[in-house]
Protein backbone atom coordinates (compact mmCIF):
# COMPACT_ATOMS: atom_id res chain seq x y z
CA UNK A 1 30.04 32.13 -50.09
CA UNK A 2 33.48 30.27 -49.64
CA UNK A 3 32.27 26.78 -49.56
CA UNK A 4 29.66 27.17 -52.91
CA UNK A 5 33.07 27.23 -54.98
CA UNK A 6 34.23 24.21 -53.06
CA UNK A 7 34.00 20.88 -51.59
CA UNK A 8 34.60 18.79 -48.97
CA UNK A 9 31.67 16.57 -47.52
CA UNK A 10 33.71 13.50 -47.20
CA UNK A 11 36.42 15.76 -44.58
CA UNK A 12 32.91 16.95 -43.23
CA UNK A 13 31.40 13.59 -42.59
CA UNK A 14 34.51 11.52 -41.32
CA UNK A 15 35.04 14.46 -38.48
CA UNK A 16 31.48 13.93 -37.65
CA UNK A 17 32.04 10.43 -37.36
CA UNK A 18 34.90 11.56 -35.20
CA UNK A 19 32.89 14.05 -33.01
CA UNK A 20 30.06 11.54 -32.79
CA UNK A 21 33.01 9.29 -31.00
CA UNK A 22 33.96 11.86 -28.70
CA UNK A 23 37.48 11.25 -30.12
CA UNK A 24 38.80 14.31 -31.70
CA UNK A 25 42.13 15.31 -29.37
CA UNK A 26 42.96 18.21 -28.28
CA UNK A 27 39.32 19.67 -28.53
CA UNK A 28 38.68 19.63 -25.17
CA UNK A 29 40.23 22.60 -23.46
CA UNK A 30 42.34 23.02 -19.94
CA UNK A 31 42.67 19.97 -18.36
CA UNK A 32 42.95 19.18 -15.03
CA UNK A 33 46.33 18.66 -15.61
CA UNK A 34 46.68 22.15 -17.16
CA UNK A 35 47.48 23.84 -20.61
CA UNK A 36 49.51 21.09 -22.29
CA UNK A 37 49.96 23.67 -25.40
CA UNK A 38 48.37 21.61 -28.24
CA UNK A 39 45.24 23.07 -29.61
CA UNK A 40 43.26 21.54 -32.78
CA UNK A 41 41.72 24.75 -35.53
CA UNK A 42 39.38 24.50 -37.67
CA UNK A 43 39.43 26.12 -40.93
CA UNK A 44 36.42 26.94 -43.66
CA UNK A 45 39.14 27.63 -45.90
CA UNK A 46 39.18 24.14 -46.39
CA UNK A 47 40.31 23.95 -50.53
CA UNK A 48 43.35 21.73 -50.84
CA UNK A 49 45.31 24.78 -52.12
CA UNK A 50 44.70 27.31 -49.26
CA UNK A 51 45.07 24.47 -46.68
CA UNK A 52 48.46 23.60 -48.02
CA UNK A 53 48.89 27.56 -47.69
CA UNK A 54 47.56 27.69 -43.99
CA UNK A 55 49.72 24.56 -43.44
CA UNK A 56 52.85 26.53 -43.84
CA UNK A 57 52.10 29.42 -41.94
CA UNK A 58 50.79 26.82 -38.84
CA UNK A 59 54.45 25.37 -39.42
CA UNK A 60 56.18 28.64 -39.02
CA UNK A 61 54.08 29.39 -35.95
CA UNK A 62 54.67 25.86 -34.40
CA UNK A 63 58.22 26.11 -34.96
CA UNK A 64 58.57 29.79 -33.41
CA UNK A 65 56.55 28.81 -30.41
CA UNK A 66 56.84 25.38 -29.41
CA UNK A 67 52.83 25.07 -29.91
CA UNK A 68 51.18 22.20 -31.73
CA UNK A 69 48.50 22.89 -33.89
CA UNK A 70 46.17 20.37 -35.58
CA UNK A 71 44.75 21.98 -38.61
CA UNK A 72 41.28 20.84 -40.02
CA UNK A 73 39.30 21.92 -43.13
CA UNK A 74 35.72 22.13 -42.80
CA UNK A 75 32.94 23.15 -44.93
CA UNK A 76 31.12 25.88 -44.03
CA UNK A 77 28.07 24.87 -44.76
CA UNK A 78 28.76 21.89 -42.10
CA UNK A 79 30.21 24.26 -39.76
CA UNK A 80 26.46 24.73 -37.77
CA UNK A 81 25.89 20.78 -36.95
CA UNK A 82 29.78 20.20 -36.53
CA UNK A 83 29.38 22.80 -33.72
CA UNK A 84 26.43 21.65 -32.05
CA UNK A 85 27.68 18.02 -32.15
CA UNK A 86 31.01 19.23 -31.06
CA UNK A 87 29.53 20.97 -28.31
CA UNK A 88 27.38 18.07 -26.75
CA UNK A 89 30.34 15.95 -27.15
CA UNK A 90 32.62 18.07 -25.07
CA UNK A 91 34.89 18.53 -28.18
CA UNK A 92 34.97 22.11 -29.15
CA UNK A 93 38.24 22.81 -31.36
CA UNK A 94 39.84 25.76 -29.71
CA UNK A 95 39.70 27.96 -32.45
CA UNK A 96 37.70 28.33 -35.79
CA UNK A 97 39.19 30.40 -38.46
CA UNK A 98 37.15 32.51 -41.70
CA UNK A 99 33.74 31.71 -39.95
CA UNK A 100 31.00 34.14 -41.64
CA UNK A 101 29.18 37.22 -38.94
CA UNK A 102 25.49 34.88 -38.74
CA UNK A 103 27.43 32.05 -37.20
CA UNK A 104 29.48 34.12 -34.85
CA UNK A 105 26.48 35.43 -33.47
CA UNK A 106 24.93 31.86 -33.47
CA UNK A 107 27.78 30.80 -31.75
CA UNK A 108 27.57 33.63 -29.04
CA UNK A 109 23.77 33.25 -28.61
CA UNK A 110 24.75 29.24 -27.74
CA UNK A 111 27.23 30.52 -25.28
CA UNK A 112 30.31 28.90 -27.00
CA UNK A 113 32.76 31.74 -27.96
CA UNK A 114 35.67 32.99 -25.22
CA UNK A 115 34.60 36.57 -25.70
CA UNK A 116 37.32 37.35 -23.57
CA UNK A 117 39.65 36.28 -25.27
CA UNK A 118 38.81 38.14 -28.45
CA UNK A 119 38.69 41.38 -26.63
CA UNK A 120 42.46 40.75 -25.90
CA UNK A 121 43.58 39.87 -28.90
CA UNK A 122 41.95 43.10 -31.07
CA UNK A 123 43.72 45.21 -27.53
CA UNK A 124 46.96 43.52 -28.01
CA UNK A 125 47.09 44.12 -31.79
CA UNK A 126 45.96 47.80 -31.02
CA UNK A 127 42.13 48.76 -31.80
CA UNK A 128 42.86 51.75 -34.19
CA UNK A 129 44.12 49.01 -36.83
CA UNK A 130 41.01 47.85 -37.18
CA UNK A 131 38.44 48.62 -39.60
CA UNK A 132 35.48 50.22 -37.37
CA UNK A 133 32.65 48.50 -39.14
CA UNK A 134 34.45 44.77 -39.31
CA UNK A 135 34.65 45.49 -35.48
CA UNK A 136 30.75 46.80 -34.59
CA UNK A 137 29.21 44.09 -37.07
CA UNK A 138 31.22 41.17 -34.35
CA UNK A 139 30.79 43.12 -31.22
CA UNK A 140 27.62 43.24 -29.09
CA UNK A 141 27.75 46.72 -27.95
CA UNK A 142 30.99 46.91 -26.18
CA UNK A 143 32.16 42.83 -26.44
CA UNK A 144 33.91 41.33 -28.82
CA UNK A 145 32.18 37.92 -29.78
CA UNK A 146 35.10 37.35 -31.97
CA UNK A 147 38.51 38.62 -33.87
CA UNK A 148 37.60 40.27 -37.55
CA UNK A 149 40.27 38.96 -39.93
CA UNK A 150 38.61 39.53 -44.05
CA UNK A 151 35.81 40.27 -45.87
CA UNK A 152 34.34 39.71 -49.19
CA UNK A 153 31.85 41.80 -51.04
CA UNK A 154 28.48 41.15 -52.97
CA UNK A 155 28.88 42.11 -56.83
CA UNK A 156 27.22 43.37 -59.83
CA UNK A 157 29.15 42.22 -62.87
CA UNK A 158 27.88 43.67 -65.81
CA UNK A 159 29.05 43.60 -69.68
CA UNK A 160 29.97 46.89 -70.17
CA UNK A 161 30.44 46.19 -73.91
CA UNK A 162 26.91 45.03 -74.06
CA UNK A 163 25.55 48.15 -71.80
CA UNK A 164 27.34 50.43 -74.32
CA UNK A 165 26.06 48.99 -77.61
CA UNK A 166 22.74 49.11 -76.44
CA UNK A 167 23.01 52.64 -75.15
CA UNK A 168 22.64 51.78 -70.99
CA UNK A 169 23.92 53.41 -68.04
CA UNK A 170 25.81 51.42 -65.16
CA UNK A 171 23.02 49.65 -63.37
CA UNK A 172 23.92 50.53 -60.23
CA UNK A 173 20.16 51.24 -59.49
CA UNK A 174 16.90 49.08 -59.34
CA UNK A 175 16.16 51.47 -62.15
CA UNK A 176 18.70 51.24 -64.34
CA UNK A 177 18.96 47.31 -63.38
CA UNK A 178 15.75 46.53 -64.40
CA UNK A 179 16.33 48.65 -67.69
CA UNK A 180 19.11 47.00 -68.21
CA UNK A 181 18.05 43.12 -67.59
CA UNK A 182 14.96 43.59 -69.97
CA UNK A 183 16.77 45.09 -73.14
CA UNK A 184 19.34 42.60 -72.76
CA UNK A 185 17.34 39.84 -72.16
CA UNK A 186 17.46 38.70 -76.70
CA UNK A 187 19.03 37.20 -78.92
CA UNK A 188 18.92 34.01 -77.05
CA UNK A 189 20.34 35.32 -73.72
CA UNK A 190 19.31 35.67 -70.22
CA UNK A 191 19.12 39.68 -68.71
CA UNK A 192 20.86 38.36 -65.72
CA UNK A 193 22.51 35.62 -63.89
CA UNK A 194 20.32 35.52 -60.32
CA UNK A 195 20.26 32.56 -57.47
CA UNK A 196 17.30 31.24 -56.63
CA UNK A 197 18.33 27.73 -54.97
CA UNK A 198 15.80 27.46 -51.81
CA UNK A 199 18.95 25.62 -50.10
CA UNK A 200 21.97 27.52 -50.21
CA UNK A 201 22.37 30.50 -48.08
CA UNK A 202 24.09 32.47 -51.76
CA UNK A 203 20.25 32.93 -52.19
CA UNK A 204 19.81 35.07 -49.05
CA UNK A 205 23.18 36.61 -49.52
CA UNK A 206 21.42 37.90 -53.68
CA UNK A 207 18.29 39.05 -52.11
CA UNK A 208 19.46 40.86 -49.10
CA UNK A 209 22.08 43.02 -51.41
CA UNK A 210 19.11 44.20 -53.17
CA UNK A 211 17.15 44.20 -50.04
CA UNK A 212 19.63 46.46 -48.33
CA UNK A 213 19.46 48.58 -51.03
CA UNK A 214 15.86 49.26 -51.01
CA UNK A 215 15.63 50.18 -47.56
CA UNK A 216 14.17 46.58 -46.87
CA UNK A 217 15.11 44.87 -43.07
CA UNK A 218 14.85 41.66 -41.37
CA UNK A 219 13.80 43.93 -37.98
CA UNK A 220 12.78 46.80 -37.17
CA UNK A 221 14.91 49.04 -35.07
CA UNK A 222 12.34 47.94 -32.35
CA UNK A 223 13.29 43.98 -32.67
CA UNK A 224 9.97 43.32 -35.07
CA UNK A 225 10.11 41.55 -38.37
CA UNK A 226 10.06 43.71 -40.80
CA UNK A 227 10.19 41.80 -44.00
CA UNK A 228 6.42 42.14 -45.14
CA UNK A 229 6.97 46.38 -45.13
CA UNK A 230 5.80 47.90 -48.42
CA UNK A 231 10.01 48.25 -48.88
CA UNK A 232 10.44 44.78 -48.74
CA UNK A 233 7.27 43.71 -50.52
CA UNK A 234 9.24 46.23 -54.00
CA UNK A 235 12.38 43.83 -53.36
CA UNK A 236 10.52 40.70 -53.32
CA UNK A 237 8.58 42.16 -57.08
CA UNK A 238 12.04 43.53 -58.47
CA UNK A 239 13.52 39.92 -57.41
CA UNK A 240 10.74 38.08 -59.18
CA UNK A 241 11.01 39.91 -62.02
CA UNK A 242 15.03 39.91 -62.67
CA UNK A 243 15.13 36.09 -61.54
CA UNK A 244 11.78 34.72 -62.96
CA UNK A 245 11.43 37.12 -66.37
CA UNK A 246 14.93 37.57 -67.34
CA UNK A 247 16.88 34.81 -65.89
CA UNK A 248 17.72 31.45 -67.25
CA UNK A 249 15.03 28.81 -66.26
CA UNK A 250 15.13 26.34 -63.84
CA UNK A 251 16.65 26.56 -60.12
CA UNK A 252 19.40 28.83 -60.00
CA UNK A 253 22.37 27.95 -58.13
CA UNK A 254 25.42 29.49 -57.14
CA UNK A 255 27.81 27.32 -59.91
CA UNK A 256 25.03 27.73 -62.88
CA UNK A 257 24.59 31.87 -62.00
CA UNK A 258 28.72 32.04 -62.71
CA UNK A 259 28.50 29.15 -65.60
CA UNK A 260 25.44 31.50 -67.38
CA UNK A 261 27.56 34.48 -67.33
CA UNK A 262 31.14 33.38 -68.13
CA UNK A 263 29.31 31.46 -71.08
CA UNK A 264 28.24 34.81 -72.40
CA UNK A 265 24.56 33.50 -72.21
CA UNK A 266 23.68 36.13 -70.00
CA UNK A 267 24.58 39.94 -69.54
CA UNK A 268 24.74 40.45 -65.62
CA UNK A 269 25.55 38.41 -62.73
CA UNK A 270 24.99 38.61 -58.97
CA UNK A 271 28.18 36.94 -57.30
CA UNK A 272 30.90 37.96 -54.63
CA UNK A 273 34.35 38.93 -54.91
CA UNK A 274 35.64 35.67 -55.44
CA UNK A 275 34.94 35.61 -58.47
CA UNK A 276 36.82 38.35 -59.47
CA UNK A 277 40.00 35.35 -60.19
CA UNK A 278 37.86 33.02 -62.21
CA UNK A 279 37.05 36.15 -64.38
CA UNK A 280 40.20 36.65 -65.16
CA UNK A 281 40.82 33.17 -66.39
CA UNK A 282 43.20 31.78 -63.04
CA UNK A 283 41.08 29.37 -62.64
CA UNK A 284 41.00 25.91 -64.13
CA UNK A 285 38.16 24.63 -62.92
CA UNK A 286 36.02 27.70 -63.83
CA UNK A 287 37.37 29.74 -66.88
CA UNK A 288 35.28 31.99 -68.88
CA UNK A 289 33.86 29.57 -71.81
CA UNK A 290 32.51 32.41 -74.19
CA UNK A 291 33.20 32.65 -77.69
CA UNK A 292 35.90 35.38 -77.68
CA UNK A 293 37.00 34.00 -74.23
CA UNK A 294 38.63 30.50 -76.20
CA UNK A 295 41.14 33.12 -78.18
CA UNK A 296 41.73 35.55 -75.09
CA UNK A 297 41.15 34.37 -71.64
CA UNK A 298 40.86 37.85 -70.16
CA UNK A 299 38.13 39.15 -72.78
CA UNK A 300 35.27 38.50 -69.80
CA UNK A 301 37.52 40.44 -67.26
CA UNK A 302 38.47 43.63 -69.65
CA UNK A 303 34.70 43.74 -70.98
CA UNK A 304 32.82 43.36 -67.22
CA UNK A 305 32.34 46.28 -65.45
CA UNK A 306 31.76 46.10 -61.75
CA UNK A 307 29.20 47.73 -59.23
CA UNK A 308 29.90 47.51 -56.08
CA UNK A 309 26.75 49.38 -54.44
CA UNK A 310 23.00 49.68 -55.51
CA UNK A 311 19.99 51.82 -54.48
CA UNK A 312 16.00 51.29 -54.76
CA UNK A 313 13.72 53.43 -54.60
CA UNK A 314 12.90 53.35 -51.05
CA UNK A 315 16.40 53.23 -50.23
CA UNK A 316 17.72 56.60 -48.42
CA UNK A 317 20.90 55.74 -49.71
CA UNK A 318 23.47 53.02 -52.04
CA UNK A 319 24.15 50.00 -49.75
CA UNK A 320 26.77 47.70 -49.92
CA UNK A 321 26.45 43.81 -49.00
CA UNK A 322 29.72 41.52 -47.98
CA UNK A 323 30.59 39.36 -45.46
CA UNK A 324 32.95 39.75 -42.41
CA UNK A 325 35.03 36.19 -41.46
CA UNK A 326 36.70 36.12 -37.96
CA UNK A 327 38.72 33.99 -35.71
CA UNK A 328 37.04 32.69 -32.85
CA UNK A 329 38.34 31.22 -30.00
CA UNK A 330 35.70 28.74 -27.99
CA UNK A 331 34.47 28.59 -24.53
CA UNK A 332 36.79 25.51 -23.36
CA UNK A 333 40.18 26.49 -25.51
CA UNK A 334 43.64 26.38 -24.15
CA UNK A 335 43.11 30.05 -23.81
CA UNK A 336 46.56 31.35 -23.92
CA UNK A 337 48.18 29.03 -27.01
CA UNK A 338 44.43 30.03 -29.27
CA UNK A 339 45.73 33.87 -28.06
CA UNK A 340 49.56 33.51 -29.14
CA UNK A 341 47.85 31.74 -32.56
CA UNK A 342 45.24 33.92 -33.48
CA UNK A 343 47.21 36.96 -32.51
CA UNK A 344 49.74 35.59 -34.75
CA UNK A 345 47.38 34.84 -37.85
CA UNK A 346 46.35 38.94 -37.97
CA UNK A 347 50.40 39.68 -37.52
CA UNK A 348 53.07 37.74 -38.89
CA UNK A 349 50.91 34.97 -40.98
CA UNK A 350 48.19 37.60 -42.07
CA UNK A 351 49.93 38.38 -45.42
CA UNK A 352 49.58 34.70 -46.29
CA UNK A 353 46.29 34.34 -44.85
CA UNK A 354 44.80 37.01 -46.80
CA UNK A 355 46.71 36.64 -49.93
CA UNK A 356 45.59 32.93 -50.38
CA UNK A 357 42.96 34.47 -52.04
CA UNK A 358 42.80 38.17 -52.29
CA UNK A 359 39.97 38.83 -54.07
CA UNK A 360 37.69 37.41 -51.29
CA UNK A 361 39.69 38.28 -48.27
CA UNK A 362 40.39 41.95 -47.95
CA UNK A 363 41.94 42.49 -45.43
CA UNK A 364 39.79 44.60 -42.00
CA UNK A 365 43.46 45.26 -40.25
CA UNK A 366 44.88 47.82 -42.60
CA UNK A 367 47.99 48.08 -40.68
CA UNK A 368 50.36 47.69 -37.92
CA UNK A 369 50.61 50.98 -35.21
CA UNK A 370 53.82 51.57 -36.62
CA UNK A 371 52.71 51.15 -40.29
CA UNK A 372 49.10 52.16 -40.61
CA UNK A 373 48.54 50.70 -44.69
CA UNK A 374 51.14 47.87 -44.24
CA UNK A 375 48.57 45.16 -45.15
CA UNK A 376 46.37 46.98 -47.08
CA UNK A 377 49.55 47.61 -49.10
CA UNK A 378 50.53 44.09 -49.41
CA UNK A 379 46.70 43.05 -50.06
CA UNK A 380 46.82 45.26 -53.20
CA UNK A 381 50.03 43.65 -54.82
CA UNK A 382 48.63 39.89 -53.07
CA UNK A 383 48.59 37.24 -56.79
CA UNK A 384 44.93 36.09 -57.70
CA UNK A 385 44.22 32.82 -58.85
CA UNK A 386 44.90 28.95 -58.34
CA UNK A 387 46.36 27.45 -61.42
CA UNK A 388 47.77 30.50 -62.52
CA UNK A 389 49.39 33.54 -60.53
CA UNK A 390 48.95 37.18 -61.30
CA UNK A 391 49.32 40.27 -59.08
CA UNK A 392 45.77 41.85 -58.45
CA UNK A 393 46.92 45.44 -59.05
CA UNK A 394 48.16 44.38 -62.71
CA UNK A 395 44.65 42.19 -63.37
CA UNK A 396 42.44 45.21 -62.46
CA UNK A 397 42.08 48.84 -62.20
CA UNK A 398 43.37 50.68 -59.03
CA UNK A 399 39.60 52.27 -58.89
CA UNK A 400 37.98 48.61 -58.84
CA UNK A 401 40.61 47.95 -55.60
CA UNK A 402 39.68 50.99 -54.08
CA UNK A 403 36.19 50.17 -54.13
CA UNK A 404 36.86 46.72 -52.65
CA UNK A 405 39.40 48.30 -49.82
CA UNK A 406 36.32 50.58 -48.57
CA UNK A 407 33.52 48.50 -49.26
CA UNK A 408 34.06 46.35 -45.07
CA UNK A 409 33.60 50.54 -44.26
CA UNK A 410 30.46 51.16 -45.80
CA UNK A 411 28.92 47.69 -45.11
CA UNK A 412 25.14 46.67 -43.78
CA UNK A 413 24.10 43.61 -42.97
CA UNK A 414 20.26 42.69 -42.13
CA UNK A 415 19.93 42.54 -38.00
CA UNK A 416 23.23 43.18 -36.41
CA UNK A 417 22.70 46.52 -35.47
CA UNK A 418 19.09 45.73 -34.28
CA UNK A 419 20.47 43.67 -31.68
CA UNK A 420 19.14 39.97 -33.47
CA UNK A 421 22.56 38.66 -34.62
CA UNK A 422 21.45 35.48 -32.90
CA UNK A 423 18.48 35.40 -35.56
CA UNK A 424 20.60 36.12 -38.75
CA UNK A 425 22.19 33.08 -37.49
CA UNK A 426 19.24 30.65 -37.51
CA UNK A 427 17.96 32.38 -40.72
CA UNK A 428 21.24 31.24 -42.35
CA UNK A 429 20.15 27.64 -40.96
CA UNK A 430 16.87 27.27 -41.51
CA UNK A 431 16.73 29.66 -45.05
CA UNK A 432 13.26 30.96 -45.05
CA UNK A 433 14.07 33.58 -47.59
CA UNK A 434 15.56 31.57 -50.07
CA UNK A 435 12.41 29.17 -50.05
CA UNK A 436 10.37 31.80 -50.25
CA UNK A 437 12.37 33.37 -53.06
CA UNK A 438 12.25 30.17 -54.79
CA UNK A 439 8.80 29.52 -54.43
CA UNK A 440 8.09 32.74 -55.72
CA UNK A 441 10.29 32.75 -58.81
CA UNK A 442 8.86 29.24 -59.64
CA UNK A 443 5.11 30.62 -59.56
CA UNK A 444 3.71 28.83 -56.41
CA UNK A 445 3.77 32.47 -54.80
CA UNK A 446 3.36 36.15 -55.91
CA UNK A 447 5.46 38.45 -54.71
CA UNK A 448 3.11 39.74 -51.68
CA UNK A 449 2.78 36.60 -50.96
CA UNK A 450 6.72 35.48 -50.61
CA UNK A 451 6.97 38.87 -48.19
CA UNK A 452 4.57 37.74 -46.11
CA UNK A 453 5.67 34.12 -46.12
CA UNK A 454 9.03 34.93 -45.28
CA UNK A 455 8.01 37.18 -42.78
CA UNK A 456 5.95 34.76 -40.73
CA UNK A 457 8.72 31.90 -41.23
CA UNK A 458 11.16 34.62 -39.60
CA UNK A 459 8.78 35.87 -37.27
CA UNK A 460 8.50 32.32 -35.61
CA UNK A 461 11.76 31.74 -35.74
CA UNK A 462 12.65 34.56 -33.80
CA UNK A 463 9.97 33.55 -31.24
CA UNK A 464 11.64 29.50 -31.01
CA UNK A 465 14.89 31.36 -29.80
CA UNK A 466 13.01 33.56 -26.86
């Protein structure tokens, strides 16, 4: 989600340039010579504000331990071919910081992640201060691929002054969503605010919320595709119609979803956590344009209500989407300066790391063993925003936080526990969903016919990485 609200393709395409040269330093690992304690990290919190951020914390660690760090931003959405490139080049960095659960397991399935090292760092920081979930959804039974750090969550934001004057209930079902898309879809606005860009992984992210929600899975517990099941066929149909029927027309992407909604041309919006700064108006480069916004700037945050689960009809129960970034340290790192930096990032720097931007990186460590809620503590009081500051506990209600705080516990994410984390990450490559979503929602394909579709795009997939 992270690098739809930013950009940096120029820092992407002059380090390819520089992998391509087999000149990036201090990528390489041990030398023969031994560790020389320089290691290079990259970063997908690559925005110029929250690298200046990371900058100072990487000073304060240099400083304290004599290591040198080189610090580079790089766009997640880069982050597959920058790895693969890096990787025949003998350049790995030594450690990658906020990278997203499908490219962990990507990474693991390529062989490229020092899952040792990871299982010492989560042991030296103590286990029990880690979220359970965050843990299992970057473990492979008992190894850690990599070190859990934050997660963000997918959103329903609703206008709960809207749902009131028209006499609706909190759509926190397909029911009620549906309902509610279709009686506000007048006057001249959209019913909802729904990706369907066949490019950007934000689509997959939109459909498998309400996927999850129905009961609808990439695999079945026994490994099989599952995504042409009667369950997933509903999704595909309830997609359709929210995206298609009552959305604005045209592609949907993930900057015209938030622009629709903070306009006030539509009445609900699919979106992560992050946007939960721009709504308040902290944002310059994305503040809430609609008419009563221009005279108060927090009118879209005190009239949006938020759901933070969902449940369809074949769903046994609500689900709740996010995403789970970790630290990983590579095959060929200077194994025991990535250790002494990652440990120190989830320690001493994790306050800063996380309260860059609180809103999308809630914190999976709630504590220290000698203060359990220490960080989850600090998280709540952490300032949202980027051209202006404000603490989140004054911007929001304590019972929107608390949702946040326990939504990394109740998580699901399509595939992980089936054992095919390796194929969420190609899926997040290659997108078969989201073209199939798009194709659908542009007419080419009915529903039953995008379920299948998808289903036999994933299905070979999966057999390509046998």
């Amino acid at each position: 989600m992270r690098t739809r609200t930013r950009g940096s393709g120029a820092v992407a395409a002059a380090l390819a340039t520089v992998l391509g040269a087999g000149l990036l330093a201090g990528c390489s690992g041990e030398s023969d010579a031994g560790p020389d304690n320089k290691i290079t990290v990259w970063s997908l919190e690559n925005l110029p504000p929250r690298m200046a951020a990371t900058e100072k914390v990487v000073d304060r660690f240099e400083k304290e331990t004599g290591i040198t760090v080189e610090l580079v931003g790089v766009a997640e959405n880069q982050l597959p071919q920058l790895i693969m490139s890096a990787a025949a080049a003998g350049n790995l960095p030594d450690v990658i910081g906020a990278v997203p659960i499908g490219q962990i397991w990507q990474m693991y399935g390529n062989d490229l992640l020092d899952t040792d090292a990871a299982t010492d760092i989560v042991d030296d920081l103590d286990t029990g201060t880690f979220d359970d979930n965050a843990l299992k959804l970057t473990s492979d039974g008992s190894r850690r691929l990599a070190v859990p750090s934050d997660s963000w969550l997918q959103l329903l934001v609703y206008r709960k002054d809207r749902l009131e004057k028209a006499g609706l209930p909190v759509p926190d079902s397909y029911e009620d969503l549906l309902g509610a898309a279709a009686k506000l879809d007048t006057g001249g606005r959209d019913g909802i605010s729904l990706a369907t860009d066949p490019g950007d992984p934000f689509t997959q992210q939109s459909f498998e919320s309400l996927a999850l929600a129905n009961g609808c899975d990439l695999v079945r517990g026994n490994g099989e595709v599952d995504l042409d099941s009667p369950a997933c066929r509903r999704t595909f149909s309830a997609y359709d119609t929210l995206a298609r029927k009552h959305g604005a027309g045209g592609t949907q992407t993930v900057d015209t979803t938030r622009a629709t909604y903070f306009s006030g041309s539509s009445s609900l919006l699919v979106w992560s956590s992050f946007v939960l700064d721009e709504l308040a108006g902290l944002r310059a480069d994305a503040l809430p344009s609609c008419a009563e916004c221009k005279k108060d700037p927090e009118f879209l945050a005190d009239n949006s209500g938020i759901a933070a689960t969902l449940k369809g009809p074949d769903g046994a129960r609500p689900a709740q989407f996010g995403e789970v970034t970790s630290w990983a340290v590579t095959r060929t790192a200077e194994s025991e300066a990535s250790r002494s930096f990652v440990g120190y990032m989830m320690n001493d720097g994790y306050e800063d790391w996380f309260g860059m931007s609180p809103e999308g990186k809630i914190p999976v460590r709630t504590g220290t063993p000698g203060d359990e809620q220490k960080f989850r503590d600090a998280w709540r009081g952490s300032e949202l925003g980027v051209d202006q500051r404000k603490p989140m506990d004054e911007v929001y209600p304590a019972s929107l936080l608390d949702q946040l705080a326990d939504g990394v516990t109740n998580m699901r994410r399509w595939g992980i526990t089936q054992g095919q984390g390796t194929l969420v990450g190609a899926t997040n490559g290659e997108l078969p969903v989201p073209k199939a979503v798009n194709a659908m929602t542009t007419g080419q394909l009915s529903p039953e016919e995008a379920a299948h579709d998808a289903g036999e795009e994933v299905s070979a997939l999966q057999n390509s990485l046998k």
